[in-house]
Protein backbone atom coordinates (compact mmCIF):
# COMPACT_ATOMS: atom_id res chain seq x y z
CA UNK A 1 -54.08 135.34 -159.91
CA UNK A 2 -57.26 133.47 -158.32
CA UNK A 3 -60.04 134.71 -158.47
CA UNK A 4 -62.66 135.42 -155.48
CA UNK A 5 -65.88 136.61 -154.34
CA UNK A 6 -65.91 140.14 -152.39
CA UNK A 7 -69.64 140.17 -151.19
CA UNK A 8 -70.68 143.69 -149.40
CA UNK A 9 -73.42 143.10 -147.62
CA UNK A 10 -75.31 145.86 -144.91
CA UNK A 11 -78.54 147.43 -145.10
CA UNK A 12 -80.56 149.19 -147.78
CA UNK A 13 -78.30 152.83 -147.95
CA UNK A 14 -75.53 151.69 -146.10
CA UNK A 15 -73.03 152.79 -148.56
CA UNK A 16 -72.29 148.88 -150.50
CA UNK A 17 -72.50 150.27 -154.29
CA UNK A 18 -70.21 153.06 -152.93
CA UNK A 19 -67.49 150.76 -151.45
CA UNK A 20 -67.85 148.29 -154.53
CA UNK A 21 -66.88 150.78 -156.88
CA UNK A 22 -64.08 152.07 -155.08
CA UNK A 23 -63.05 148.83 -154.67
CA UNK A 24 -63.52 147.93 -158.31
CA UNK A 25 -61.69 150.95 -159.69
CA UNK A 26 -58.48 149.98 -157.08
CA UNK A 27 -58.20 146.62 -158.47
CA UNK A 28 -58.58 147.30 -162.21
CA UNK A 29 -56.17 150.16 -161.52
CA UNK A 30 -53.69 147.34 -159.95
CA UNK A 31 -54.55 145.10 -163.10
CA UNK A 32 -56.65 142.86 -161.49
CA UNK A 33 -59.97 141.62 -163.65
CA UNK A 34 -63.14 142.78 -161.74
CA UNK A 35 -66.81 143.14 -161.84
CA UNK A 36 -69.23 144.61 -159.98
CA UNK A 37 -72.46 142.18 -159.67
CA UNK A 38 -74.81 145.12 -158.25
CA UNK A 39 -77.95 143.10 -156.44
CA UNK A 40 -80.43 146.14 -158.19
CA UNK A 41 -78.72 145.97 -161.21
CA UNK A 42 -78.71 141.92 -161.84
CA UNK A 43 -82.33 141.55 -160.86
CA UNK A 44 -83.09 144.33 -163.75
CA UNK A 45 -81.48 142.20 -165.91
CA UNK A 46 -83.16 138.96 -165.32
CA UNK A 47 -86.48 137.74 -167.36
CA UNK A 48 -88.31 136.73 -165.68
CA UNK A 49 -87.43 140.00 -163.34
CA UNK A 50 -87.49 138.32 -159.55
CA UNK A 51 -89.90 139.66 -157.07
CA UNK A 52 -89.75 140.11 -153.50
CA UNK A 53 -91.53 137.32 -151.59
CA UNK A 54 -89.36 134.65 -149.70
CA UNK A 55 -89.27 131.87 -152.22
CA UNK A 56 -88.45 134.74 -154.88
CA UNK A 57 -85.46 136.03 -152.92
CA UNK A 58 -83.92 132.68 -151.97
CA UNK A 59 -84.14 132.03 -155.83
CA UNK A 60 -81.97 135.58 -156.93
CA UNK A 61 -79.41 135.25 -154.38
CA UNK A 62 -78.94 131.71 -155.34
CA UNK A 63 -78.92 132.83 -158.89
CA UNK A 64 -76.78 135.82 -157.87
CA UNK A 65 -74.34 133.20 -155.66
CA UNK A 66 -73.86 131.32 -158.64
CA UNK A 67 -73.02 133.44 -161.28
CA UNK A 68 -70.28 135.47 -158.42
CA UNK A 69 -68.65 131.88 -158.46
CA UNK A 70 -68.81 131.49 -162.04
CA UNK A 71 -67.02 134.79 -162.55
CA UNK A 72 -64.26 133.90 -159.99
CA UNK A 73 -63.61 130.52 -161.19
CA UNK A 74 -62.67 132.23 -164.30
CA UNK A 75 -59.75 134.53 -162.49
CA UNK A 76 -62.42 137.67 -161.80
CA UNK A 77 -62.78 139.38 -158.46
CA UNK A 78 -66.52 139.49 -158.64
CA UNK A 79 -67.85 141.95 -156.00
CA UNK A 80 -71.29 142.00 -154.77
CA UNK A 81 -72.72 144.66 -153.02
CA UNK A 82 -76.24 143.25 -152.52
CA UNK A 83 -77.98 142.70 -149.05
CA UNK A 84 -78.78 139.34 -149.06
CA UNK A 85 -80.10 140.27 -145.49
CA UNK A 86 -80.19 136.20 -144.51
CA UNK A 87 -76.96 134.18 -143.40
CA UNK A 88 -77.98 131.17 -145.17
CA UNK A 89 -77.88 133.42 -148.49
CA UNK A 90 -74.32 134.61 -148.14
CA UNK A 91 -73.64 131.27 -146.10
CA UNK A 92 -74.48 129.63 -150.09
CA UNK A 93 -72.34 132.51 -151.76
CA UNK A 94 -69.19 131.39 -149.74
CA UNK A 95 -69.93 127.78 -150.37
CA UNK A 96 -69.97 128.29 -153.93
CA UNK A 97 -66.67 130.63 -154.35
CA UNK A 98 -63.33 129.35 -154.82
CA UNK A 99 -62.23 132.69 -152.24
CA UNK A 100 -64.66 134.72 -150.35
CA UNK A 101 -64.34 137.74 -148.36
CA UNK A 102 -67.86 139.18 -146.83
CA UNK A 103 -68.20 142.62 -145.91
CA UNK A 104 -70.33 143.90 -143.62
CA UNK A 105 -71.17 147.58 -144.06
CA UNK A 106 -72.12 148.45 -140.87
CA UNK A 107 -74.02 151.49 -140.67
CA UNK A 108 -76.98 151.87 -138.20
CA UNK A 109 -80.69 151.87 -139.60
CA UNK A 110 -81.13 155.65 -138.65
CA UNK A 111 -78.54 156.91 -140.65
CA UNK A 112 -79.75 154.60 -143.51
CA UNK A 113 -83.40 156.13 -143.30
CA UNK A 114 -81.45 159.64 -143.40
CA UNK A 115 -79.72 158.79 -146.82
CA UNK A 116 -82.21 156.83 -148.30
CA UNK A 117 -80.94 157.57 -151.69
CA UNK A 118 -83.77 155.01 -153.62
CA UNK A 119 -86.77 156.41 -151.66
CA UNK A 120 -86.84 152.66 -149.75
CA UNK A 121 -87.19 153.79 -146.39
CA UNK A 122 -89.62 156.34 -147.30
CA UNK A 123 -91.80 153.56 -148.93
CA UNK A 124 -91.86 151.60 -146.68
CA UNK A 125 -93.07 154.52 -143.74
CA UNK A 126 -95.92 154.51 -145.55
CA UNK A 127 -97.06 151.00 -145.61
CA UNK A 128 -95.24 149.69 -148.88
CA UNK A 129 -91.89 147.65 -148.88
CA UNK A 130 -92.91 146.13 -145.71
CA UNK A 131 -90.68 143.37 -146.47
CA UNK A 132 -87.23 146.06 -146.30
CA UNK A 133 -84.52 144.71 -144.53
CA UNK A 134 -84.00 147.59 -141.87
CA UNK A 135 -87.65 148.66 -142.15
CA UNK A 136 -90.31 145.57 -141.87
CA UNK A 137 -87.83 142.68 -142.57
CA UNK A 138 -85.09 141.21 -139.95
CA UNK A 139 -81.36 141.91 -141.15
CA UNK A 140 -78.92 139.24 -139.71
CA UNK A 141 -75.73 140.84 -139.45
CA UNK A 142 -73.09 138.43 -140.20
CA UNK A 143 -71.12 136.67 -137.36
CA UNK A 144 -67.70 136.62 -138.16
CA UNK A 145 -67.14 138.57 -141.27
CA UNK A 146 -63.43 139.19 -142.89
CA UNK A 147 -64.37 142.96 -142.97
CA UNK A 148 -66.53 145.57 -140.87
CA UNK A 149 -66.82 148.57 -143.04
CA UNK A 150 -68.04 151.77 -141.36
CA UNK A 151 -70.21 153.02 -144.89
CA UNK A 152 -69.09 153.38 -148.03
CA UNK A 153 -66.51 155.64 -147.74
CA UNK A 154 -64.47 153.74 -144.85
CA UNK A 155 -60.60 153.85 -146.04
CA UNK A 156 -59.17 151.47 -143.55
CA UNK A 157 -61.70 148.75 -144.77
CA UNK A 158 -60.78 149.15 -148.62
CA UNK A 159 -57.15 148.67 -147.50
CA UNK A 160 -58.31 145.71 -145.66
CA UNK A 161 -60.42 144.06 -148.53
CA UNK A 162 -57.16 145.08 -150.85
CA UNK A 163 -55.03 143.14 -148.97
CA UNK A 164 -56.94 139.94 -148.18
CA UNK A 165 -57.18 139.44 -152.41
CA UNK A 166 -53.24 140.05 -152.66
């Protein structure tokens, strides 16, 4: 089987890592080889560790673009639940993948502010993380993605994302 690149994007607490892994544990449960390329957990793992500012996040989604493709053009499903909250960044992603399927979890700003499981939101309300995509910084929804999930736990969109990698 090909491999492809599954990338979940939506705003900070929109449910991405939540879809992901139930995504991730349908496929390896169908015998399909999978990872899950969290954007929090990659940029932990990088040393230098990537900041924030513009130049700084072109440079990790590139980074995190490329290493997505590299794990599809070796027969993995690599799925990315990471913002990347600027077209041109997922725009790249697709470019680079042998198969791509974006996601958009669509959930509305509010309700992200009301989970805000990382504190983000909350940060931000108080003058840091100005730069949050929701919060201080613009999030460009995509324009014509293969899937519109309503949060993480949206059923119909899993079965969607399922049967565009069959």
């Amino acid at each position: 089987m090909s491999g492809a690149v599954v990338w979940l994007t939506g705003l900070p607490s929109s449910g991405k890592s939540t879809l992901a892994a139930r995504l991730v544990s349908r496929l390896r449960a169908a015998g399909r080889a999978s990872a899950i390329l969290d954007g929090d957990e990659v940029r932990a793992a990088l040393v230098p560790r990537p900041g924030y500012t513009a130049p700084e996040r072109d440079a990790f989604y590139a980074t995190l673009a490329g290493l997505a493709a590299l794990l599809a053009r070796q027969g993995l499903v690599a799925v990315v639940p990471a913002t990347a909250h600027r077209r041109a960044w997922r725009r790249r992603a697709r470019d680079l993948a042998p198969r791509f399927v974006e996601v958009h979890v669509d959930v509305n700003a509010e309700e992200c502010r009301r989970r805000d499981a990382k504190g983000l939101y909350a940060k931000a309300a108080l003058g840091g993380a100005r730069d949050l995509p929701g919060a201080g910084a613009e999030y460009e929804p995509p324009e014509a993605p293969e899937v519109t999930a309503s949060g993480g736990e949206d059923a119909v969109a899993l079965e969607r994302i399922l049967a565009l990698l069959a």
